[in-house]
PDB file of N, CA and C in Angstrom:
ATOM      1  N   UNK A   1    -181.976 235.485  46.380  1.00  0.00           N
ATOM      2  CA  UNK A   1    -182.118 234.051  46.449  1.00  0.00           C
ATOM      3  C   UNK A   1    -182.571 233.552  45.085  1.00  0.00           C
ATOM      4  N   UNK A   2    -182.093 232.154  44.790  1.00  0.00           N
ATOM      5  CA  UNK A   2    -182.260 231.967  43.330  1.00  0.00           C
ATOM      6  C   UNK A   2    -182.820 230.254  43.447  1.00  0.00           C
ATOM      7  N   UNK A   3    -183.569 229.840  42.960  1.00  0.00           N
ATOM      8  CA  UNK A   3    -183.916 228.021  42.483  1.00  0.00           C
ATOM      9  C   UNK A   3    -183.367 227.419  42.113  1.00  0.00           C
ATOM     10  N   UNK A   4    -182.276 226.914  43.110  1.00  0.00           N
ATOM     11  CA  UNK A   4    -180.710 226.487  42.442  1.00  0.00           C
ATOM     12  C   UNK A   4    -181.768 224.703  42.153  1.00  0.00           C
ATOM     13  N   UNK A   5    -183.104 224.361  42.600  1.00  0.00           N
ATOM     14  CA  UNK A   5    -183.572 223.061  41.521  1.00  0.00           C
ATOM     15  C   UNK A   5    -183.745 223.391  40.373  1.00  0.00           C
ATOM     16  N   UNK A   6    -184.476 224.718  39.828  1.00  0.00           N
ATOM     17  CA  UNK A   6    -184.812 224.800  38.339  1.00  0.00           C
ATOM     18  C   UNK A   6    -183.835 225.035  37.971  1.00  0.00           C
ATOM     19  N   UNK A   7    -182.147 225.270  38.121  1.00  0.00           N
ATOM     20  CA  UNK A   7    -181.415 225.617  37.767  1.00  0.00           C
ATOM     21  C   UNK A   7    -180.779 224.279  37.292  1.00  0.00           C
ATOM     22  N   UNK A   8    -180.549 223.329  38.255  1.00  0.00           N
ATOM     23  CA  UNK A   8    -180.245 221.899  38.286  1.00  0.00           C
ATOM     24  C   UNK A   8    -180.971 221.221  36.930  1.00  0.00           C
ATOM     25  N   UNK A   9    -181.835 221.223  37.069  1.00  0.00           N
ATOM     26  CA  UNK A   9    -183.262 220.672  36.067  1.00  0.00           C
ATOM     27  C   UNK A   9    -183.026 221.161  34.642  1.00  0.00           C
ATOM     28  N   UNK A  10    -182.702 222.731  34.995  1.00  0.00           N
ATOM     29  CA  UNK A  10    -182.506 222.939  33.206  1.00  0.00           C
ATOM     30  C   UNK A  10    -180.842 222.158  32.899  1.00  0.00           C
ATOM     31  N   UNK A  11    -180.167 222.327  33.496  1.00  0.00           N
ATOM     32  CA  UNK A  11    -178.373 221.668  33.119  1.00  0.00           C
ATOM     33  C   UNK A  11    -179.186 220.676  33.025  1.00  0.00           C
ATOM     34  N   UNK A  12    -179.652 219.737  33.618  1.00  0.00           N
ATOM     35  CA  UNK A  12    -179.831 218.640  32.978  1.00  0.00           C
ATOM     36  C   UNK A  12    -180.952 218.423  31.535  1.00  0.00           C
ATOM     37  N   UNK A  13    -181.972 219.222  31.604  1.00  0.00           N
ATOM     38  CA  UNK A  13    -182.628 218.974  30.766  1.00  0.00           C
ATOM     39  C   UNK A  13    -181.935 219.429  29.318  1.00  0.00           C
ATOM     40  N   UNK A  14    -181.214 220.442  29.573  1.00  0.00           N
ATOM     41  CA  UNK A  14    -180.601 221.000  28.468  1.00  0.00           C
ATOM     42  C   UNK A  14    -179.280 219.460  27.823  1.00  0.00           C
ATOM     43  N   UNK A  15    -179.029 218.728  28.807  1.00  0.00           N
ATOM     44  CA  UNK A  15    -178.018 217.626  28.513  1.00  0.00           C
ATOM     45  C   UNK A  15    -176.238 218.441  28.909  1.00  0.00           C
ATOM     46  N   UNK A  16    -176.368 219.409  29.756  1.00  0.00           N
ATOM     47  CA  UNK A  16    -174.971 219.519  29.751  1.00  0.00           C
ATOM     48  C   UNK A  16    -173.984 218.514  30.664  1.00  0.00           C
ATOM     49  N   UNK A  17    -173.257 218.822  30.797  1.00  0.00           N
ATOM     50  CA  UNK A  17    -172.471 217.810  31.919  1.00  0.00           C
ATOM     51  C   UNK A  17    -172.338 219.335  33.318  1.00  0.00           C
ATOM     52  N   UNK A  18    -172.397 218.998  34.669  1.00  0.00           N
ATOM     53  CA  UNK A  18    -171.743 220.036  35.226  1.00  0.00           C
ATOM     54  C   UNK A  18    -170.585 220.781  34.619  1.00  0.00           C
ATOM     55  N   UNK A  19    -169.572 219.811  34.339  1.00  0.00           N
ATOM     56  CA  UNK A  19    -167.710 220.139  34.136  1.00  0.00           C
ATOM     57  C   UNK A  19    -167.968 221.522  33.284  1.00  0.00           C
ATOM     58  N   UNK A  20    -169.047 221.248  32.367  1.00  0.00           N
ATOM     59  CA  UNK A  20    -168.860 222.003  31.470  1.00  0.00           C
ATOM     60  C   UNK A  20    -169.471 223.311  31.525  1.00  0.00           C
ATOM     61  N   UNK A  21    -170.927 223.532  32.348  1.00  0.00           N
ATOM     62  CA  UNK A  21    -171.284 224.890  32.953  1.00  0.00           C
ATOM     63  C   UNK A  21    -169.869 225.238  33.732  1.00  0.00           C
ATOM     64  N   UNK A  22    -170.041 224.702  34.292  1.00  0.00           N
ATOM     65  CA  UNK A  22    -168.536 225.050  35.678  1.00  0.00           C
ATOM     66  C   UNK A  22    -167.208 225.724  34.809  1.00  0.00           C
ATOM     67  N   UNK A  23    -166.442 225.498  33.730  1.00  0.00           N
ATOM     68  CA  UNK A  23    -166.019 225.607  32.896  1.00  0.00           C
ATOM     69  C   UNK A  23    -166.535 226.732  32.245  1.00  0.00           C
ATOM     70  N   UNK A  24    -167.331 227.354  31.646  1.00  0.00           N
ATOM     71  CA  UNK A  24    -168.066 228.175  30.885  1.00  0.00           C
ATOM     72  C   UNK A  24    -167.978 229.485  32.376  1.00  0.00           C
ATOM     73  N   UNK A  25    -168.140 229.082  33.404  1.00  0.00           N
ATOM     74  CA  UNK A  25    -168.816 230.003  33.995  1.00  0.00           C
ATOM     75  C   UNK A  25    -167.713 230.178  35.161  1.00  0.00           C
ATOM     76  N   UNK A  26    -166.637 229.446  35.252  1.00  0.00           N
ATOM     77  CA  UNK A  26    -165.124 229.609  35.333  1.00  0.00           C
ATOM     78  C   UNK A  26    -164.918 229.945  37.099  1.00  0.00           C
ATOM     79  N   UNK A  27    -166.067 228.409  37.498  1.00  0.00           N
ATOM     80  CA  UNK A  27    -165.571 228.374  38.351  1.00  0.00           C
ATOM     81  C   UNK A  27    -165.221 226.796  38.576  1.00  0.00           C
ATOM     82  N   UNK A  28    -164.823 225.958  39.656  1.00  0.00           N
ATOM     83  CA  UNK A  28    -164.511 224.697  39.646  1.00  0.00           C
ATOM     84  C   UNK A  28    -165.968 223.658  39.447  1.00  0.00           C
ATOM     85  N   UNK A  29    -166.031 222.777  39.255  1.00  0.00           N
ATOM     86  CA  UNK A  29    -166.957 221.818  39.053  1.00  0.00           C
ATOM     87  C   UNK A  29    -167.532 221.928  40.625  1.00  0.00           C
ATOM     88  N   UNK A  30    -166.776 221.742  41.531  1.00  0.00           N
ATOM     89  CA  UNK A  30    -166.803 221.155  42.985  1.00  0.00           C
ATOM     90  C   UNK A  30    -167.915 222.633  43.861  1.00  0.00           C
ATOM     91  N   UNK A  31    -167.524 223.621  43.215  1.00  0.00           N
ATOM     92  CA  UNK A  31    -167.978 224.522  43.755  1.00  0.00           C
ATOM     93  C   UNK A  31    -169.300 224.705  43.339  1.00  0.00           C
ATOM     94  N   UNK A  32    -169.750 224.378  41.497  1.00  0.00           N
ATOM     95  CA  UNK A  32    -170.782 224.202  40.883  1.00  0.00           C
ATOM     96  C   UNK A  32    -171.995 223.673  41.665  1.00  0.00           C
ATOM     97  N   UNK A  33    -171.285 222.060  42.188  1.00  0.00           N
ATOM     98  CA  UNK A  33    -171.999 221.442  42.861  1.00  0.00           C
ATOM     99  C   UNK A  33    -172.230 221.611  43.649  1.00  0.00           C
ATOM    100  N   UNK A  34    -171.801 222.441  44.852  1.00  0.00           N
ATOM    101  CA  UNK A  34    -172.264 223.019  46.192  1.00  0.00           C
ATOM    102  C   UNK A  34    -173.153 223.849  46.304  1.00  0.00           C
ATOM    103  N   UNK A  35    -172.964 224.653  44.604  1.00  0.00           N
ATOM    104  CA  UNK A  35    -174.171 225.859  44.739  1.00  0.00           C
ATOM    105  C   UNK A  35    -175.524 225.068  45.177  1.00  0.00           C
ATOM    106  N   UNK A  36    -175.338 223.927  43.620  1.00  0.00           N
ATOM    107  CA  UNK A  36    -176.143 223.472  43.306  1.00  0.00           C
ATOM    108  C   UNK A  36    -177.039 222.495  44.139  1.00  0.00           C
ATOM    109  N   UNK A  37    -176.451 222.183  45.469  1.00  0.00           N
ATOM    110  CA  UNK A  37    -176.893 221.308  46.671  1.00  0.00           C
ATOM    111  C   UNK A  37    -177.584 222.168  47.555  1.00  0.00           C
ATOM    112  N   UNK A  38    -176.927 223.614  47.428  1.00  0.00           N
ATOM    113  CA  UNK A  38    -177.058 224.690  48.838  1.00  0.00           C
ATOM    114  C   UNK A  38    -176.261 224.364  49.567  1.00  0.00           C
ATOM    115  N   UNK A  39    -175.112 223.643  49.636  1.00  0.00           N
ATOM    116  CA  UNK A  39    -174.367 223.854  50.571  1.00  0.00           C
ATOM    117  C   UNK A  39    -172.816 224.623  50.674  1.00  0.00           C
ATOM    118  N   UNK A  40    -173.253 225.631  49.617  1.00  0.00           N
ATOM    119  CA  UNK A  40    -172.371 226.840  49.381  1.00  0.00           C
ATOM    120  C   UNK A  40    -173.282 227.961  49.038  1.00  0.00           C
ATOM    121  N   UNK A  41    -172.500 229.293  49.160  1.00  0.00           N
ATOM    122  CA  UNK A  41    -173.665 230.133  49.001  1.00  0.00           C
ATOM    123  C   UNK A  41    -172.753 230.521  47.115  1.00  0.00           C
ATOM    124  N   UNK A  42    -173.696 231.399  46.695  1.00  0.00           N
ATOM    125  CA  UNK A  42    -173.360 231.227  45.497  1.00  0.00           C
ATOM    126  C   UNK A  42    -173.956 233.183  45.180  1.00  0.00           C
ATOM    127  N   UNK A  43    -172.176 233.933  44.948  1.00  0.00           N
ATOM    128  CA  UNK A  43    -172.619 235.028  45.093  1.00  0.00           C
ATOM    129  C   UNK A  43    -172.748 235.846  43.718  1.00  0.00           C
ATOM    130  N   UNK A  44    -173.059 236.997  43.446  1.00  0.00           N
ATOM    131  CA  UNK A  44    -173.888 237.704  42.729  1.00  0.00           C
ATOM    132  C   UNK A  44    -172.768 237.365  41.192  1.00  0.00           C
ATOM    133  N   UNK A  45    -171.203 237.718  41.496  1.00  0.00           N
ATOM    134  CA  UNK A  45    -170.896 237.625  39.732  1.00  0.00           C
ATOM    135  C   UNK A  45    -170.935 235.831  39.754  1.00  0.00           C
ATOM    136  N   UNK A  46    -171.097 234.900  40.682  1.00  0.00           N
ATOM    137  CA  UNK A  46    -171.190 233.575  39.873  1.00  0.00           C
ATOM    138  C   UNK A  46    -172.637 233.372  39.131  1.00  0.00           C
ATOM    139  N   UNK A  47    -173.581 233.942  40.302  1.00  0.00           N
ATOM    140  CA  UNK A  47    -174.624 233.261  39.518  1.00  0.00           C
ATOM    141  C   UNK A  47    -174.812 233.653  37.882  1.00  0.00           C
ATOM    142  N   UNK A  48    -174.591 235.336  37.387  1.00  0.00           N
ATOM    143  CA  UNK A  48    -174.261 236.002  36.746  1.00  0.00           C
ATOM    144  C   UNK A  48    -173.286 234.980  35.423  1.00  0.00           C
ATOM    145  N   UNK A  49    -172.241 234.200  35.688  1.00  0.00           N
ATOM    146  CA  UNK A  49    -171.489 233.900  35.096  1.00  0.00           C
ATOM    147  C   UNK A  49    -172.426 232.294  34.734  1.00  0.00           C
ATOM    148  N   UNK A  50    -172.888 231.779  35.746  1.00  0.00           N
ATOM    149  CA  UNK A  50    -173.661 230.111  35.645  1.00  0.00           C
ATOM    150  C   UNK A  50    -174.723 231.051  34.445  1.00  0.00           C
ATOM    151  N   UNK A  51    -175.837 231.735  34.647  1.00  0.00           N
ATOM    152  CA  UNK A  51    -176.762 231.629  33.782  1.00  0.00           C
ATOM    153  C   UNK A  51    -176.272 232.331  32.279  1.00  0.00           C
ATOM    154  N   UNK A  52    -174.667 233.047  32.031  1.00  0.00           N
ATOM    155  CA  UNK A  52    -174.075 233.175  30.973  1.00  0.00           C
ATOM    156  C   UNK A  52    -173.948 231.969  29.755  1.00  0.00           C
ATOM    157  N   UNK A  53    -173.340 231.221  31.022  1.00  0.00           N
ATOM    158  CA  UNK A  53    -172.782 229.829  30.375  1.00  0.00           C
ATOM    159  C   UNK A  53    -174.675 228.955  29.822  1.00  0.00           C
ATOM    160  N   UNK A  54    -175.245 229.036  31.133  1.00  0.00           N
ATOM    161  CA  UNK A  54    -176.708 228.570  30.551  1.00  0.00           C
ATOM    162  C   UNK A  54    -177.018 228.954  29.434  1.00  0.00           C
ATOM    163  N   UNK A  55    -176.695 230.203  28.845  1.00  0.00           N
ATOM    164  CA  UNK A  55    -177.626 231.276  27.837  1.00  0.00           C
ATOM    165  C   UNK A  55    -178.685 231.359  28.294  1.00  0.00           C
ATOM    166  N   UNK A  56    -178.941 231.828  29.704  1.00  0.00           N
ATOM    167  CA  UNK A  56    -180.571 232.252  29.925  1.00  0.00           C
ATOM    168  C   UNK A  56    -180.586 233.556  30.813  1.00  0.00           C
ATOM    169  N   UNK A  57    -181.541 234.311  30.180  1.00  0.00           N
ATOM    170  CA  UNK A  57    -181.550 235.938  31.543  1.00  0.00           C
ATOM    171  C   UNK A  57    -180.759 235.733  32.879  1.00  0.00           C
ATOM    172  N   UNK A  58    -180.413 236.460  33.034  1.00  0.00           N
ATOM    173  CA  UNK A  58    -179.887 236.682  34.969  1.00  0.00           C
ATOM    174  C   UNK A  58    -181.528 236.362  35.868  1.00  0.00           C
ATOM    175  N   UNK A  59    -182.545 236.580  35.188  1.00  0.00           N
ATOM    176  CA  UNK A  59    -183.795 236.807  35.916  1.00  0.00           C
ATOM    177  C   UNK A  59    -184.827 234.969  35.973  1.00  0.00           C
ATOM    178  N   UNK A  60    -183.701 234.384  35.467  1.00  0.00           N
ATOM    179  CA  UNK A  60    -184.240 232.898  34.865  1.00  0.00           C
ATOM    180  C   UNK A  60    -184.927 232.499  36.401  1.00  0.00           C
ATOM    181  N   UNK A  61    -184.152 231.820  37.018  1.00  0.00           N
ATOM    182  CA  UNK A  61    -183.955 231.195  38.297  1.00  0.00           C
ATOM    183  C   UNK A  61    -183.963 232.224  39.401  1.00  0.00           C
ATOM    184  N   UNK A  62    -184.411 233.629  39.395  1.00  0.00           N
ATOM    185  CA  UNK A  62    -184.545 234.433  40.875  1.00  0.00           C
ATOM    186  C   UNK A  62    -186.161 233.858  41.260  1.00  0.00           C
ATOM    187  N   UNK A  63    -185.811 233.767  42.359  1.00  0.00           N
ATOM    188  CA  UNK A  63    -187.191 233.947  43.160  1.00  0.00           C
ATOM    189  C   UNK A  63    -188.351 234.962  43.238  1.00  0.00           C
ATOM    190  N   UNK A  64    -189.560 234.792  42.656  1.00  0.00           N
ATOM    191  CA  UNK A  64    -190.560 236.153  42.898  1.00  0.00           C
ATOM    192  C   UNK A  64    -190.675 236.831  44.238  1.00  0.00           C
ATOM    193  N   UNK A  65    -190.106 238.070  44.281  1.00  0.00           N
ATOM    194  CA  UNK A  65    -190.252 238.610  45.686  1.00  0.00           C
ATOM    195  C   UNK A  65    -188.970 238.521  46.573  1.00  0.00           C
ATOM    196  N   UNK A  66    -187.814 238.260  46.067  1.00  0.00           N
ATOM    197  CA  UNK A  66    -186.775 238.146  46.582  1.00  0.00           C
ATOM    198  C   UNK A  66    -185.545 239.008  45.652  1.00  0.00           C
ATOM    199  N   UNK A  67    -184.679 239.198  46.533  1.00  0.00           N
ATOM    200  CA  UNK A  67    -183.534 240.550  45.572  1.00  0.00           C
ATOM    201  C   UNK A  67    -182.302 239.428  46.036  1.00  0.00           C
ATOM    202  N   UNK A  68    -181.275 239.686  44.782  1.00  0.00           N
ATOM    203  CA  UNK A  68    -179.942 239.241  45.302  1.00  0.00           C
ATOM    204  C   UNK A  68    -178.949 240.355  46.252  1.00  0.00           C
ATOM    205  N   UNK A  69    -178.056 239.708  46.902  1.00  0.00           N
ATOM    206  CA  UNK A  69    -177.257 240.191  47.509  1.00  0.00           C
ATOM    207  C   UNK A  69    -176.216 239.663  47.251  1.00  0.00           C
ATOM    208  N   UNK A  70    -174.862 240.695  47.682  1.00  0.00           N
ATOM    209  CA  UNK A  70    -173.877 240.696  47.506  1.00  0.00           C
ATOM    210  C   UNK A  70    -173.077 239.388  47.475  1.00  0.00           C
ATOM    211  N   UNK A  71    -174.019 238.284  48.705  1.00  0.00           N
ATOM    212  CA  UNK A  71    -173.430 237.281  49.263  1.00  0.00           C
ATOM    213  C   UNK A  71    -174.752 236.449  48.924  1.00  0.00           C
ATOM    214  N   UNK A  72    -175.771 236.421  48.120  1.00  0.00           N
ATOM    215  CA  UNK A  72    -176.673 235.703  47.682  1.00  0.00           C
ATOM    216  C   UNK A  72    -176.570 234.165  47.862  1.00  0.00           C
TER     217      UNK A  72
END
């Protein structure tokens, strides 16, 4: 499980546009945004690919005390 708000918070604080993580991290905008609501689940190579495009650890946004899964 991952803090898809601090995740939200940094794209924005950083000034990106979604299009363009989504793009970088090569999946659709639409899907970006679902992670990013929770109302998609968001599995192990996307998140992998979102915090690429971020430039920040895989370990940025995990939860203390929580492991990813396959279907995270």
């Amino acid at each position: 499980m991952f803090d898809r708000k601090a995740m939200k918070k940094m794209i924005t604080e950083k000034g990106y546009k979604q299009k363009i993580i989504a793009e970088r991290a090569q999946i659709s905008e639409r899907q970006l945004s679902l992670i990013l609501s929770g109302k998609r689940k968001c599995d192990v190579e996307e998140y992998v690919r979102i915090c690429t495009a971020l430039e920040v650890p895989i370990q940025t946004f995990i939860i203390e005390g929580c492991m990813i899964s396959k279907t995270a």
